[in-house]
Each structure stands twice: as C-alpha cells, then as structure tokens.
PDB file of N, CA and C in Angstrom:
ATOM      1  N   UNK A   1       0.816  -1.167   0.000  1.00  0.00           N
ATOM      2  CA  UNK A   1       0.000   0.000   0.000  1.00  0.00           C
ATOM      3  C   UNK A   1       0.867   1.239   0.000  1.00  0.00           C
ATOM      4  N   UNK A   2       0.561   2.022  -0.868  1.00  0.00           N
ATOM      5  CA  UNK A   2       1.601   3.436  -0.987  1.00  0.00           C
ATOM      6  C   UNK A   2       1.237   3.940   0.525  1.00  0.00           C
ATOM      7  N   UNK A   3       2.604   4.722   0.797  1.00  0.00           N
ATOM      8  CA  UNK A   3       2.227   5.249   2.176  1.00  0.00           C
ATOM      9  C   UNK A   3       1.750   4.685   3.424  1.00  0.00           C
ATOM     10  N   UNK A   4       2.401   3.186   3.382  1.00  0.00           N
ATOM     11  CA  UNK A   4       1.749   3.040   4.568  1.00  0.00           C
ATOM     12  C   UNK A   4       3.342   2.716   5.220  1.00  0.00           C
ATOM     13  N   UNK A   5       2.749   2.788   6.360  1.00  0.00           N
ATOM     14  CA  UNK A   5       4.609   2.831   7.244  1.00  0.00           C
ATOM     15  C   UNK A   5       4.320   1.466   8.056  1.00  0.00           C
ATOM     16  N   UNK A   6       5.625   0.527   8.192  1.00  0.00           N
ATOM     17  CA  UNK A   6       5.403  -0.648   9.121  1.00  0.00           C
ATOM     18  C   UNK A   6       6.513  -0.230  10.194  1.00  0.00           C
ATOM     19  N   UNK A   7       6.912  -0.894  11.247  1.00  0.00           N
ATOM     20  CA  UNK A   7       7.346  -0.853  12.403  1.00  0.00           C
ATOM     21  C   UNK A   7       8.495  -1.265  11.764  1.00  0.00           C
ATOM     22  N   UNK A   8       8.429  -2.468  11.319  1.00  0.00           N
ATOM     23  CA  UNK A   8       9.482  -3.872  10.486  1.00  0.00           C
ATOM     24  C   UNK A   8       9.545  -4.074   9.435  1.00  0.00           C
ATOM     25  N   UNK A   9      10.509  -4.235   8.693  1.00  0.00           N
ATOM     26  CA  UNK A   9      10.524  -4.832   7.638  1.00  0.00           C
ATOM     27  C   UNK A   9      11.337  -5.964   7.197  1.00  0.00           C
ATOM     28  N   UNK A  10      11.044  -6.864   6.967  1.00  0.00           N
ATOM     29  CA  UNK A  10      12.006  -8.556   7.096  1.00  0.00           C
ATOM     30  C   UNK A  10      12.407  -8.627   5.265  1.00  0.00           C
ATOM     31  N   UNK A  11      13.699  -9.462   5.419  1.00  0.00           N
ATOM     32  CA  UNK A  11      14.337  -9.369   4.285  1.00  0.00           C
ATOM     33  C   UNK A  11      15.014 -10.799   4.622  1.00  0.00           C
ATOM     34  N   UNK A  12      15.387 -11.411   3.455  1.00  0.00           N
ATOM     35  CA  UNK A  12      16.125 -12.538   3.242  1.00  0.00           C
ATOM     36  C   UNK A  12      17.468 -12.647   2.592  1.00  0.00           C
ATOM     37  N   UNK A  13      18.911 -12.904   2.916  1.00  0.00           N
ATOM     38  CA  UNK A  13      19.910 -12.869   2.203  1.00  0.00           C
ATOM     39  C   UNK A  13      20.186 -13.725   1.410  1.00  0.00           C
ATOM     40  N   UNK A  14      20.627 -14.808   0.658  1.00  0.00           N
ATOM     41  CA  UNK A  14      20.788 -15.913   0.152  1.00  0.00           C
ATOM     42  C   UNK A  14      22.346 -15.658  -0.145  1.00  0.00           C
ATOM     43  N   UNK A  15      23.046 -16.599   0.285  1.00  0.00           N
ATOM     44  CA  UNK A  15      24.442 -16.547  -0.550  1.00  0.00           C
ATOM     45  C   UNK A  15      24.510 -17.761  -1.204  1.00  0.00           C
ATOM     46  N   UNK A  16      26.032 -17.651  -1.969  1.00  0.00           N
ATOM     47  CA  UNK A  16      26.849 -16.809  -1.872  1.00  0.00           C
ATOM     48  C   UNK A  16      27.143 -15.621  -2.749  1.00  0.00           C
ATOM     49  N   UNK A  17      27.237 -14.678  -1.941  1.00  0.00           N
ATOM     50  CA  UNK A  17      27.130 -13.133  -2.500  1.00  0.00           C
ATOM     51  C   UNK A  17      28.289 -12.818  -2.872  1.00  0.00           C
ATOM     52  N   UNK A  18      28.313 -12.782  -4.587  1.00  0.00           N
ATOM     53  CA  UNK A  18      29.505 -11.915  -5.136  1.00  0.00           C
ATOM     54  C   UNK A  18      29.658 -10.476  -5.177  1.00  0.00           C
ATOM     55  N   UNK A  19      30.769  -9.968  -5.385  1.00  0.00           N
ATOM     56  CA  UNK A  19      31.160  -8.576  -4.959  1.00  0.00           C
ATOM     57  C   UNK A  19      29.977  -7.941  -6.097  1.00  0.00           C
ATOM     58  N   UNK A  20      30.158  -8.394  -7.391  1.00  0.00           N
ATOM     59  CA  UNK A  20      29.378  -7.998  -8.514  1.00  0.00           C
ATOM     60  C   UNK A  20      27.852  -8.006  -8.615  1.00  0.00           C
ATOM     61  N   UNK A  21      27.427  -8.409  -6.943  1.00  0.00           N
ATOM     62  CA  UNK A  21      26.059  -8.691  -6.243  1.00  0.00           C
ATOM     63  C   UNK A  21      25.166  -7.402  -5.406  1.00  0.00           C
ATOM     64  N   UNK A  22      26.123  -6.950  -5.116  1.00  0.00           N
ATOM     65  CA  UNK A  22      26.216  -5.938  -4.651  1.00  0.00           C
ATOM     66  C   UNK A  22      25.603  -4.697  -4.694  1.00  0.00           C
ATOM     67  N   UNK A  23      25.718  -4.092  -5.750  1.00  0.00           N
ATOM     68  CA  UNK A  23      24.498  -2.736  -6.254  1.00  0.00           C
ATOM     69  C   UNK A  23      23.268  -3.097  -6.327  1.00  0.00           C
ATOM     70  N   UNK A  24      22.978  -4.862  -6.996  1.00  0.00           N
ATOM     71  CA  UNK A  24      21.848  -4.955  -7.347  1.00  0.00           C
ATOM     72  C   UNK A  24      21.194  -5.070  -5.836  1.00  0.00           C
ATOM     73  N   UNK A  25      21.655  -5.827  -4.395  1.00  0.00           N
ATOM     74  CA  UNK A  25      21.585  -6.027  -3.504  1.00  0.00           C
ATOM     75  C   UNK A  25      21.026  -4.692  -2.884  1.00  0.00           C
ATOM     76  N   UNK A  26      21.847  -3.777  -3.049  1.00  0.00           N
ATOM     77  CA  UNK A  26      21.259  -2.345  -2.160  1.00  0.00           C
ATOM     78  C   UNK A  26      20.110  -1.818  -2.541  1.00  0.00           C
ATOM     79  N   UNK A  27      20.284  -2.074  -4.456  1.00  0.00           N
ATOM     80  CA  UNK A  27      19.073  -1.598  -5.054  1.00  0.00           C
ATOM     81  C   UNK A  27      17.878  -1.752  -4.615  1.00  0.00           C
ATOM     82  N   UNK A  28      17.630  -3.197  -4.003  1.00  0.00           N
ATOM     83  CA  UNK A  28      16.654  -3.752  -4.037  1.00  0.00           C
ATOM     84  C   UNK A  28      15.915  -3.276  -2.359  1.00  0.00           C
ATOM     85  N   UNK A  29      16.891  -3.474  -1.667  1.00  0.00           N
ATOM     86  CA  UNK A  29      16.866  -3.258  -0.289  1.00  0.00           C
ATOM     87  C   UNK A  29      16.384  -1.713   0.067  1.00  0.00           C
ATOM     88  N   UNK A  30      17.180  -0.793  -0.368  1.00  0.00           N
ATOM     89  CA  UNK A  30      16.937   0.508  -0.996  1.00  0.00           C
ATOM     90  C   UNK A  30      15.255   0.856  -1.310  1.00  0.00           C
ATOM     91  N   UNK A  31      14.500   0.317  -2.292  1.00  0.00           N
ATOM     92  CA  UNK A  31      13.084   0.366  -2.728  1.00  0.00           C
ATOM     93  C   UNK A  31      12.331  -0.323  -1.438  1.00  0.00           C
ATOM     94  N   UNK A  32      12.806  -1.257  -0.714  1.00  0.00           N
ATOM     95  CA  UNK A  32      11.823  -1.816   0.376  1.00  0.00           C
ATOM     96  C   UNK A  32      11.904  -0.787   1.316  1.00  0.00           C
ATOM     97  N   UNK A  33      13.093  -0.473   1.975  1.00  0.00           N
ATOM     98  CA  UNK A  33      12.874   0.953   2.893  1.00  0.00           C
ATOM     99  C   UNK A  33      12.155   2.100   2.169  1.00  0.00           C
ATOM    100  N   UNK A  34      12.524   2.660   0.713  1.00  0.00           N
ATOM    101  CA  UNK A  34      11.375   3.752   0.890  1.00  0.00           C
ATOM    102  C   UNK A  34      10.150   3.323   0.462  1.00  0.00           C
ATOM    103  N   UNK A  35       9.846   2.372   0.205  1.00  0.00           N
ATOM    104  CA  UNK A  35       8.207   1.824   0.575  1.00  0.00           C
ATOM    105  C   UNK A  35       8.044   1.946   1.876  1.00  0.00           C
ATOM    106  N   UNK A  36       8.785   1.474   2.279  1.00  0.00           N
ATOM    107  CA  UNK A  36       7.879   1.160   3.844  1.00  0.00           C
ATOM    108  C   UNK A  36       7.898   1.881   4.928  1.00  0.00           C
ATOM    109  N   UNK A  37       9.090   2.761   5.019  1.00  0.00           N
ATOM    110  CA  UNK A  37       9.550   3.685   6.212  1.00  0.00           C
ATOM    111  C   UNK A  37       9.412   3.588   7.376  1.00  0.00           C
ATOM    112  N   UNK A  38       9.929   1.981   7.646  1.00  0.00           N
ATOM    113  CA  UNK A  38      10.015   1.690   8.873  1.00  0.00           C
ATOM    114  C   UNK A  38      11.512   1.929   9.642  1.00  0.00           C
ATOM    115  N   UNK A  39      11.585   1.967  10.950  1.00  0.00           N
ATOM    116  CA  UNK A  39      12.813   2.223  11.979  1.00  0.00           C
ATOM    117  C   UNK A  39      13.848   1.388  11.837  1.00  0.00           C
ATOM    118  N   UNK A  40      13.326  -0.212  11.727  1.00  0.00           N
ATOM    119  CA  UNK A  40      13.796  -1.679  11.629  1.00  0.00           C
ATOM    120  C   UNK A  40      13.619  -2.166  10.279  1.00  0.00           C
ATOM    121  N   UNK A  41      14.656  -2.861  10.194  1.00  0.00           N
ATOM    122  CA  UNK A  41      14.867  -3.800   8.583  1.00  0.00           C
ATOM    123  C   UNK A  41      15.880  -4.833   9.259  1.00  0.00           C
ATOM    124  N   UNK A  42      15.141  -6.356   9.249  1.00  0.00           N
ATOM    125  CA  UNK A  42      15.682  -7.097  10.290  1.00  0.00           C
ATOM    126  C   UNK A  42      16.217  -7.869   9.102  1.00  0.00           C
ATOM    127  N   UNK A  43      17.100  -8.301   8.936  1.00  0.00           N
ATOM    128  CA  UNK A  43      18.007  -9.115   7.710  1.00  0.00           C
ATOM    129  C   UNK A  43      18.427 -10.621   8.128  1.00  0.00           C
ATOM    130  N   UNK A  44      17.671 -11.590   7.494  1.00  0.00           N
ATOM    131  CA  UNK A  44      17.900 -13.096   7.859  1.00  0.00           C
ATOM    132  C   UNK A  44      18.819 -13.393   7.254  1.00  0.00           C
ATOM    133  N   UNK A  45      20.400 -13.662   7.597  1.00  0.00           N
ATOM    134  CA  UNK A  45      20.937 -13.849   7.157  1.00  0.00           C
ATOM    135  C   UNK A  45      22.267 -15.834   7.433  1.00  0.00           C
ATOM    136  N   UNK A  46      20.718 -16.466   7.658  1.00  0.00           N
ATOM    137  CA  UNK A  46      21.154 -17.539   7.397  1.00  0.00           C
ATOM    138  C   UNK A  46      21.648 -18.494   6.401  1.00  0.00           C
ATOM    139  N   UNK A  47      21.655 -17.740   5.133  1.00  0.00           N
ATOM    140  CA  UNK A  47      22.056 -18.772   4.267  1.00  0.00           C
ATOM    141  C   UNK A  47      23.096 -18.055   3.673  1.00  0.00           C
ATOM    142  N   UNK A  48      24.045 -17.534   4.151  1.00  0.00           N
ATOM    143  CA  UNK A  48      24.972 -16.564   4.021  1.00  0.00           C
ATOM    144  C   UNK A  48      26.512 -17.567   4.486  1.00  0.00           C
ATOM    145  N   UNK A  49      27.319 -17.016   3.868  1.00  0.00           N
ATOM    146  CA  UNK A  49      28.627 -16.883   4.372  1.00  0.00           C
ATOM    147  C   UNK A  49      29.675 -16.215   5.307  1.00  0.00           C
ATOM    148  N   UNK A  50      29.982 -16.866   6.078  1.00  0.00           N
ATOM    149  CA  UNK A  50      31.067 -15.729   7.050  1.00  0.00           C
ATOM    150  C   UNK A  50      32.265 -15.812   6.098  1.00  0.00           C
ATOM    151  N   UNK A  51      32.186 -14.421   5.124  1.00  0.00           N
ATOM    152  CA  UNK A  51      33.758 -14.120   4.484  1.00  0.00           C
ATOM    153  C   UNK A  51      33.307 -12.728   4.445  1.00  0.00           C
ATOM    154  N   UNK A  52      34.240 -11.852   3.785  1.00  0.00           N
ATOM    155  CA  UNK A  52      34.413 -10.705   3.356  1.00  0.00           C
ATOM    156  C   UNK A  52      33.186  -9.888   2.515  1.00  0.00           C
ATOM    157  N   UNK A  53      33.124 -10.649   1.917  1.00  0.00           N
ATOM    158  CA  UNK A  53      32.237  -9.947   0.586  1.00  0.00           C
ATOM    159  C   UNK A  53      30.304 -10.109   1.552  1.00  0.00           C
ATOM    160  N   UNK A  54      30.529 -10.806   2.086  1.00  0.00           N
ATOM    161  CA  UNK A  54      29.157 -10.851   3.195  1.00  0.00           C
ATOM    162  C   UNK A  54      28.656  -9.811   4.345  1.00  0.00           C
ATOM    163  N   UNK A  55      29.884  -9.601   4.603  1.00  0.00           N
ATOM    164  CA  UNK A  55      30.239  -8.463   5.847  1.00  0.00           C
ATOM    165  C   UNK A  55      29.821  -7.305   4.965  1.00  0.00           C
ATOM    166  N   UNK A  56      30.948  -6.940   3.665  1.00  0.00           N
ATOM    167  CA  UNK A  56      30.648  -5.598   2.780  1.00  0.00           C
ATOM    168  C   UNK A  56      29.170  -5.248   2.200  1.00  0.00           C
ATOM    169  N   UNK A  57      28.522  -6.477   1.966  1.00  0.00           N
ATOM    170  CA  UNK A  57      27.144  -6.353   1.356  1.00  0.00           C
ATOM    171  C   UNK A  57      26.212  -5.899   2.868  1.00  0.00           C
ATOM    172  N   UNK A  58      26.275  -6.159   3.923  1.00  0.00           N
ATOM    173  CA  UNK A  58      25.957  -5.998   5.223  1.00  0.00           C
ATOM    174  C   UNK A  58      25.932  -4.781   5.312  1.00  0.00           C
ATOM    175  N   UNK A  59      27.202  -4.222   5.512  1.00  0.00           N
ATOM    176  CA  UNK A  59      27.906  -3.134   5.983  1.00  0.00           C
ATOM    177  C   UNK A  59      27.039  -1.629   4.921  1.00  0.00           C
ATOM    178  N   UNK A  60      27.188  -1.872   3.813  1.00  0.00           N
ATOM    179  CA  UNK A  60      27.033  -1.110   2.797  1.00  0.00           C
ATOM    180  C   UNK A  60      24.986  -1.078   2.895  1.00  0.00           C
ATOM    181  N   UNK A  61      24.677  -2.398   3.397  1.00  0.00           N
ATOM    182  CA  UNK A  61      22.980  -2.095   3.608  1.00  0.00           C
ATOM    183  C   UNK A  61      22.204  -1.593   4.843  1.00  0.00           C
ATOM    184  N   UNK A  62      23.464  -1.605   5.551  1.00  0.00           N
ATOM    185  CA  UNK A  62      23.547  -0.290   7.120  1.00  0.00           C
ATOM    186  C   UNK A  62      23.498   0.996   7.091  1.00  0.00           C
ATOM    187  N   UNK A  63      24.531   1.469   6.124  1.00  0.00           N
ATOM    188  CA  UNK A  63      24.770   2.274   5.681  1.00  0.00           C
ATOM    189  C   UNK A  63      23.409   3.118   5.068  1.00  0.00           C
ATOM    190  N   UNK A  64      23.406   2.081   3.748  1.00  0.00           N
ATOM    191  CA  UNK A  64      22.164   2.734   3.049  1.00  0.00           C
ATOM    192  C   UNK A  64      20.839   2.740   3.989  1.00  0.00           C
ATOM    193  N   UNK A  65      20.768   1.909   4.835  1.00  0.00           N
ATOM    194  CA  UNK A  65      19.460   2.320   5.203  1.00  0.00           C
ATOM    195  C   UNK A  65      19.308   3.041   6.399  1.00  0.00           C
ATOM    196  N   UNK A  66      20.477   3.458   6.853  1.00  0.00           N
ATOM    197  CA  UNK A  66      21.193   5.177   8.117  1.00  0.00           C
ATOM    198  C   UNK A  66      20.192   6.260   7.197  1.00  0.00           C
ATOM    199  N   UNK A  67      20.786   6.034   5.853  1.00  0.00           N
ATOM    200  CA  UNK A  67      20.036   7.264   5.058  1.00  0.00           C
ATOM    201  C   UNK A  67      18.516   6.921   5.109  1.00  0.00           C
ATOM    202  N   UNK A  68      17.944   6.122   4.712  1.00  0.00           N
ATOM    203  CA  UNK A  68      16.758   6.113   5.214  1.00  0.00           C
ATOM    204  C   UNK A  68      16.024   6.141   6.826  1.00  0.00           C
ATOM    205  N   UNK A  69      16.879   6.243   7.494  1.00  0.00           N
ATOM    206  CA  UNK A  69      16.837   6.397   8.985  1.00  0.00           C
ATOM    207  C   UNK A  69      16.328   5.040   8.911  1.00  0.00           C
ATOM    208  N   UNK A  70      16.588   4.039   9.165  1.00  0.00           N
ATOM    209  CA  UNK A  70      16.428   2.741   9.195  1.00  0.00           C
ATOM    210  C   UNK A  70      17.584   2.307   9.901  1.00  0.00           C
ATOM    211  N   UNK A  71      17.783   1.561  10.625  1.00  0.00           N
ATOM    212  CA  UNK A  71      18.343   0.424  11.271  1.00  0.00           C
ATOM    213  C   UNK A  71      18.597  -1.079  11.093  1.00  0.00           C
ATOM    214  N   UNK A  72      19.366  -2.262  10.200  1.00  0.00           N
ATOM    215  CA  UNK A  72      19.172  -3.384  10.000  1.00  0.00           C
ATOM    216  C   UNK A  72      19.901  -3.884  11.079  1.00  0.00           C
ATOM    217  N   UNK A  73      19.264  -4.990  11.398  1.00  0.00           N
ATOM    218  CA  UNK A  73      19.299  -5.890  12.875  1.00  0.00           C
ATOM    219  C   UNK A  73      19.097  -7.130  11.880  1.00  0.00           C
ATOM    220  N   UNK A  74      20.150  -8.084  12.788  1.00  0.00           N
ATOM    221  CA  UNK A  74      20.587  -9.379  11.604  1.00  0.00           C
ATOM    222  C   UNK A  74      19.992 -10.291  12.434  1.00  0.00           C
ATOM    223  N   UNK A  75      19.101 -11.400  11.745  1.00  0.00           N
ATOM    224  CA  UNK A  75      18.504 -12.490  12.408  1.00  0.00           C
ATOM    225  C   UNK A  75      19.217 -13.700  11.689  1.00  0.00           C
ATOM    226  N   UNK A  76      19.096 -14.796  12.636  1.00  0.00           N
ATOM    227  CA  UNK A  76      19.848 -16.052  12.221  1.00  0.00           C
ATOM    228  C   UNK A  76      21.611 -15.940  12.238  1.00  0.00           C
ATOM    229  N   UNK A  77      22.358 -15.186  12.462  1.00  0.00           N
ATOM    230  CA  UNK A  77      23.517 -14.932  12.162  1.00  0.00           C
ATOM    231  C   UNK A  77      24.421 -16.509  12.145  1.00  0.00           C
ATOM    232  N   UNK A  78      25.706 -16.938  12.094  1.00  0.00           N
ATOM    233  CA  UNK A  78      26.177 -18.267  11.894  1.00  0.00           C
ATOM    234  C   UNK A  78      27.121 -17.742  13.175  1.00  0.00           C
ATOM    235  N   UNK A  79      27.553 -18.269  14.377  1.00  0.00           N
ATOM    236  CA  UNK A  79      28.559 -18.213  15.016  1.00  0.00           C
ATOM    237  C   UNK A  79      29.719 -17.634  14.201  1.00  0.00           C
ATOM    238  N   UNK A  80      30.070 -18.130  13.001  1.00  0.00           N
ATOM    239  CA  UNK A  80      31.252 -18.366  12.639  1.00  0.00           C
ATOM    240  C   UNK A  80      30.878 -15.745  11.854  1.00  0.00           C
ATOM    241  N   UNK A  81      29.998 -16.107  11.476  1.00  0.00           N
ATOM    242  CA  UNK A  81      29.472 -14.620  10.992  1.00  0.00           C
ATOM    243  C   UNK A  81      29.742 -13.812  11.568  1.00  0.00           C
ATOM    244  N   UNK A  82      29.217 -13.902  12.816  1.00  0.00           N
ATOM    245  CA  UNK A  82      29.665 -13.404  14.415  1.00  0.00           C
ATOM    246  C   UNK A  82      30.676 -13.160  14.884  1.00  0.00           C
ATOM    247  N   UNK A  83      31.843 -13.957  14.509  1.00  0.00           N
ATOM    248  CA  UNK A  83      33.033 -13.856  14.690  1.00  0.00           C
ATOM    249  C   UNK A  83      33.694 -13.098  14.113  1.00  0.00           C
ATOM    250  N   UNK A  84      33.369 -12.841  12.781  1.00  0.00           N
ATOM    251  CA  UNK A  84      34.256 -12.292  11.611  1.00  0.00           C
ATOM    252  C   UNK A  84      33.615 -11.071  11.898  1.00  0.00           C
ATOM    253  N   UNK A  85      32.172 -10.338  12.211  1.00  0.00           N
ATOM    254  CA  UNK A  85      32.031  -9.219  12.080  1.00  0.00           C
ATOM    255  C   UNK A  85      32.766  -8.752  14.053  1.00  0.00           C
ATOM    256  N   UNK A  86      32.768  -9.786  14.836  1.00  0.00           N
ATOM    257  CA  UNK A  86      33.470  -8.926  15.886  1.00  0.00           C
ATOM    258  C   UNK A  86      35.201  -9.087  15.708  1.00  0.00           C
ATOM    259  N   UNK A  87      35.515  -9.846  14.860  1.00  0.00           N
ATOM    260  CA  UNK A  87      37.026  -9.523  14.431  1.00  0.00           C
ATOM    261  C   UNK A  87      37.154  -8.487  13.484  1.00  0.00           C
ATOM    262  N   UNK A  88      36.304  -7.620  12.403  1.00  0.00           N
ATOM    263  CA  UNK A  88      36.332  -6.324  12.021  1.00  0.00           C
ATOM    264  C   UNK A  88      35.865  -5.425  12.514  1.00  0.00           C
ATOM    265  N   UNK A  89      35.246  -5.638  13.949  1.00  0.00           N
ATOM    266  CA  UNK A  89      35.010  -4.477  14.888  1.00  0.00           C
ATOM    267  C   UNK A  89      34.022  -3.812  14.099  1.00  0.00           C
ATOM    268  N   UNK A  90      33.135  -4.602  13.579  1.00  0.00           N
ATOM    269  CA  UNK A  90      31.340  -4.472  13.215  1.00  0.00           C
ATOM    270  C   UNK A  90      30.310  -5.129  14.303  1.00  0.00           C
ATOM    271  N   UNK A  91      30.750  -5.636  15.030  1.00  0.00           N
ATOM    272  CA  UNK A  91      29.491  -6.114  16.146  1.00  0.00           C
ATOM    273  C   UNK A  91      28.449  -5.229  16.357  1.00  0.00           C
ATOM    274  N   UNK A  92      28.923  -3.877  16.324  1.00  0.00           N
ATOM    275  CA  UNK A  92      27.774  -3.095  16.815  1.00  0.00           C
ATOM    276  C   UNK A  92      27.092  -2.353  16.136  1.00  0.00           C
ATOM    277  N   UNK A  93      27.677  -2.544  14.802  1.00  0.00           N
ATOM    278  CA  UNK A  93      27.660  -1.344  13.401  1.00  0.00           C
ATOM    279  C   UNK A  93      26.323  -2.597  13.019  1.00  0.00           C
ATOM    280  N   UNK A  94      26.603  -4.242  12.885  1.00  0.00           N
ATOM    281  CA  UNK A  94      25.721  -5.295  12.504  1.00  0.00           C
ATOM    282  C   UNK A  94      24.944  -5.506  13.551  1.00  0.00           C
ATOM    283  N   UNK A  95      24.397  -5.181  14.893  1.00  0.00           N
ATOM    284  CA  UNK A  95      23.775  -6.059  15.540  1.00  0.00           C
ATOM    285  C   UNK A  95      22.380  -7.077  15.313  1.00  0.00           C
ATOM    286  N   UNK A  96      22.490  -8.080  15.889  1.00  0.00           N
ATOM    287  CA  UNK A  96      21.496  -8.955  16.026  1.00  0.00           C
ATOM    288  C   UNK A  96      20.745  -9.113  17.211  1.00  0.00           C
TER     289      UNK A  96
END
C-alpha cells in the first residue's frame, strides 16, 4: 500500500554473495525501505557466508538504510558470521 509505514521490515539474504552482487543487492533493499519507512529492517541472514564480501554487502545495507533512517538488525547470524564481524570491529555497526 503506498504510504503506509510498518514498524518492520524482514528481508532474506541468500548466498553466496559476489562482490558484482552488490548494487543490485542495495538496489533492491533501498526500494523496500522507501516503501515502507520503517525504523527496523531485520536481515535473515542464514544462508549466508562468514567471508568478506558478506560483511561488505551488510555493511554497505547499514549504511544505506542510516540514510533512510532505518536500522538493520541481523537475524539467524552463523557463530562463525559473528566472529568475523566482531574480528572487524562491526558487532555493533551489525547487531542482532
């Protein structure tokens, strides 16, 4: 519905996410926040990879959705995900 605002908005990641994944990734993510103009954009990111290019696609959909005053909060994370974003000193930039 145009204009209508939710609290939440849930999203699904699928990997594995190439670097060349990336624009289209924000793009998409990008159009769900300004549809919806919610606070939260909770990102399931169980079928994902703990490497580099996972973290950056993350990082970069934080980012973009700061500008939408949005917040993404990561559901499902992998221990091993967890690790890698508190070994780049993203724990708090990603929380779950």
């Amino acid at each position: 519905m145009p204009g209508q605002e939710w609290s939440t908005i849930t999203f699904v990641i699928r990997g594995p996410i190439a670097r060349s994944d990336l624009p289209g990734l924000c793009d998409r993510v990008c159009g769900l926040l300004e549809r919806g103009g919610a606070p939260v954009a909770v990102c399931d990111v169980a079928c994902v990879g703990a490497d580099a290019v996972t973290v950056d696609a993350l990082a970069r959909l934080q980012l973009a959705a700061g500008r939408h005053g949005c917040q993404v909060r990561l559901r499902r994370p992998s221990n091993e995900l967890r690790e890698l974003l508190a070994f780049m000193g993203l724990q708090d930039v990603l929380p779950d």
